[in-house]
Protein backbone atom coordinates (compact mmCIF):
# COMPACT_ATOMS: atom_id res chain seq x y z
CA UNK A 1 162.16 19.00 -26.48
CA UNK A 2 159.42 19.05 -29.68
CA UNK A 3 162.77 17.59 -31.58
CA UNK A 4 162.92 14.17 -29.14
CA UNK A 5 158.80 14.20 -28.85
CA UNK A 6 158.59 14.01 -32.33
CA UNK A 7 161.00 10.94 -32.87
CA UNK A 8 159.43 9.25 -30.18
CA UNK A 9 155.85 9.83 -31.70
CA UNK A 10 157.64 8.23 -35.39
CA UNK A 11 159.26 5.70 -34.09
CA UNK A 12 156.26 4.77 -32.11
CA UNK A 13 154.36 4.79 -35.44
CA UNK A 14 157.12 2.69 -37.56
CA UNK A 15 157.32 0.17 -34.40
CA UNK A 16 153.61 -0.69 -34.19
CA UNK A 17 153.53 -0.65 -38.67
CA UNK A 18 155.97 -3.16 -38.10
CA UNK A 19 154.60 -4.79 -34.96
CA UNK A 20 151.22 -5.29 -37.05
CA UNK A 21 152.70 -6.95 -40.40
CA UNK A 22 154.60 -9.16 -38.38
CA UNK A 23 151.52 -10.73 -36.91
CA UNK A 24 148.87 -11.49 -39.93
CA UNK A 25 149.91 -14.61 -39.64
CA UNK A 26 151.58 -15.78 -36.01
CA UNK A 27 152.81 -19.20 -36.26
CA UNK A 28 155.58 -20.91 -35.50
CA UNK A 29 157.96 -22.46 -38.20
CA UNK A 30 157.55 -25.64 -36.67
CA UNK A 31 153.94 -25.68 -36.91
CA UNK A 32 153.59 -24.94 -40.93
CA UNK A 33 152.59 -27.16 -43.32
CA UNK A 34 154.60 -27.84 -46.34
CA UNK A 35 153.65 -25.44 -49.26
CA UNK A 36 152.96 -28.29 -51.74
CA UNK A 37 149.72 -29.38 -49.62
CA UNK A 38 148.64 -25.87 -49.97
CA UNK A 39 149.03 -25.68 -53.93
CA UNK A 40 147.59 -29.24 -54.24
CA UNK A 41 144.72 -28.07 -51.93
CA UNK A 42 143.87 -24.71 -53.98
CA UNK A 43 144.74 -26.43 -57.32
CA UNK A 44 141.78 -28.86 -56.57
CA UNK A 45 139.30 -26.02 -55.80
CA UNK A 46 140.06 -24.90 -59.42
CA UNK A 47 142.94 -22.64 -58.68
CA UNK A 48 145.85 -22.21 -61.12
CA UNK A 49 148.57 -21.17 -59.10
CA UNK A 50 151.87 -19.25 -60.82
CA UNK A 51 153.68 -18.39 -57.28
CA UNK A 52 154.22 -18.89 -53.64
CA UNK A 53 156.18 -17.14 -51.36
CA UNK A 54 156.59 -16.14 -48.01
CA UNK A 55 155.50 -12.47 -46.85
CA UNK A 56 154.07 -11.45 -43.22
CA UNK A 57 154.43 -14.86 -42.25
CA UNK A 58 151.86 -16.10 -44.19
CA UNK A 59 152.11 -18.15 -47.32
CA UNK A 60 151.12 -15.74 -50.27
CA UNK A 61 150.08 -17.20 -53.46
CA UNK A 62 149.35 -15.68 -57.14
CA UNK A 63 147.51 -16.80 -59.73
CA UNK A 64 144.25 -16.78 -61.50
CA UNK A 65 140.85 -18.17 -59.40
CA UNK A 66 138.23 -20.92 -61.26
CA UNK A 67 136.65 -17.62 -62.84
CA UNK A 68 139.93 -16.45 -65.02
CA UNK A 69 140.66 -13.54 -62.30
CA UNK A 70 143.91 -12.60 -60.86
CA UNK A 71 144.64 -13.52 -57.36
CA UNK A 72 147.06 -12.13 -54.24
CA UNK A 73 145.95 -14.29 -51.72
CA UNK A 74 147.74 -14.75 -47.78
CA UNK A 75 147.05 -18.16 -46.23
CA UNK A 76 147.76 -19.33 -42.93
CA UNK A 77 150.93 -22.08 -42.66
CA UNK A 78 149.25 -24.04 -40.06
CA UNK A 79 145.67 -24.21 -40.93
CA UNK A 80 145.28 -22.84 -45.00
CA UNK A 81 142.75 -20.52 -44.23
CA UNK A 82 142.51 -17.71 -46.26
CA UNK A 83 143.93 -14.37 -43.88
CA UNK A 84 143.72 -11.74 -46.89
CA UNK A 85 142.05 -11.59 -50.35
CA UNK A 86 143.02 -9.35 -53.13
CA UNK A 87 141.40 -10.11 -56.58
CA UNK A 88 142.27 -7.71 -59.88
């Protein structure tokens, strides 16, 4: 019995890990907006971009912000905002 509650209790914490990085960014393919408009947009707020890719549904773009510093930033495909900020 504590063998089949404790499987349930990690599965139940892998699902919802899983359930959660699927959704920072919810849209539909259909819906996105082509990841050149996003690089033009950023590169004309002074952003040098070196990447983008696709993680957690969300565009996700290195490089280095106006001030020099390294960026990891997630963007929404639909709308650009900015979901999640990492700076070095």
């Amino acid at each position: 019995m504590k063998r089949v509650l404790i499987t349930t209790l990690f599965l139940g914490f892998v699902g919802a890990g899983s359930a959660a990085a699927a959704e920072l960014c919810n849209v539909p393919e259909g819906e996105w907006q082509p990841k050149e408009a996003l690089q033009k947009q950023l590169e004309g707020e002074g952003v040098t971009i070196k990447k983008i890719k696709i993680d957690e549904g969300c565009y996700e773009v290195y490089g280095t912000d106006k001030d020099g510093k390294k960026i990891e930033n997630y963007y929404d495909p639909k709308t650009f905002s900015l979901v999640k900020a990492q700076q070095d």
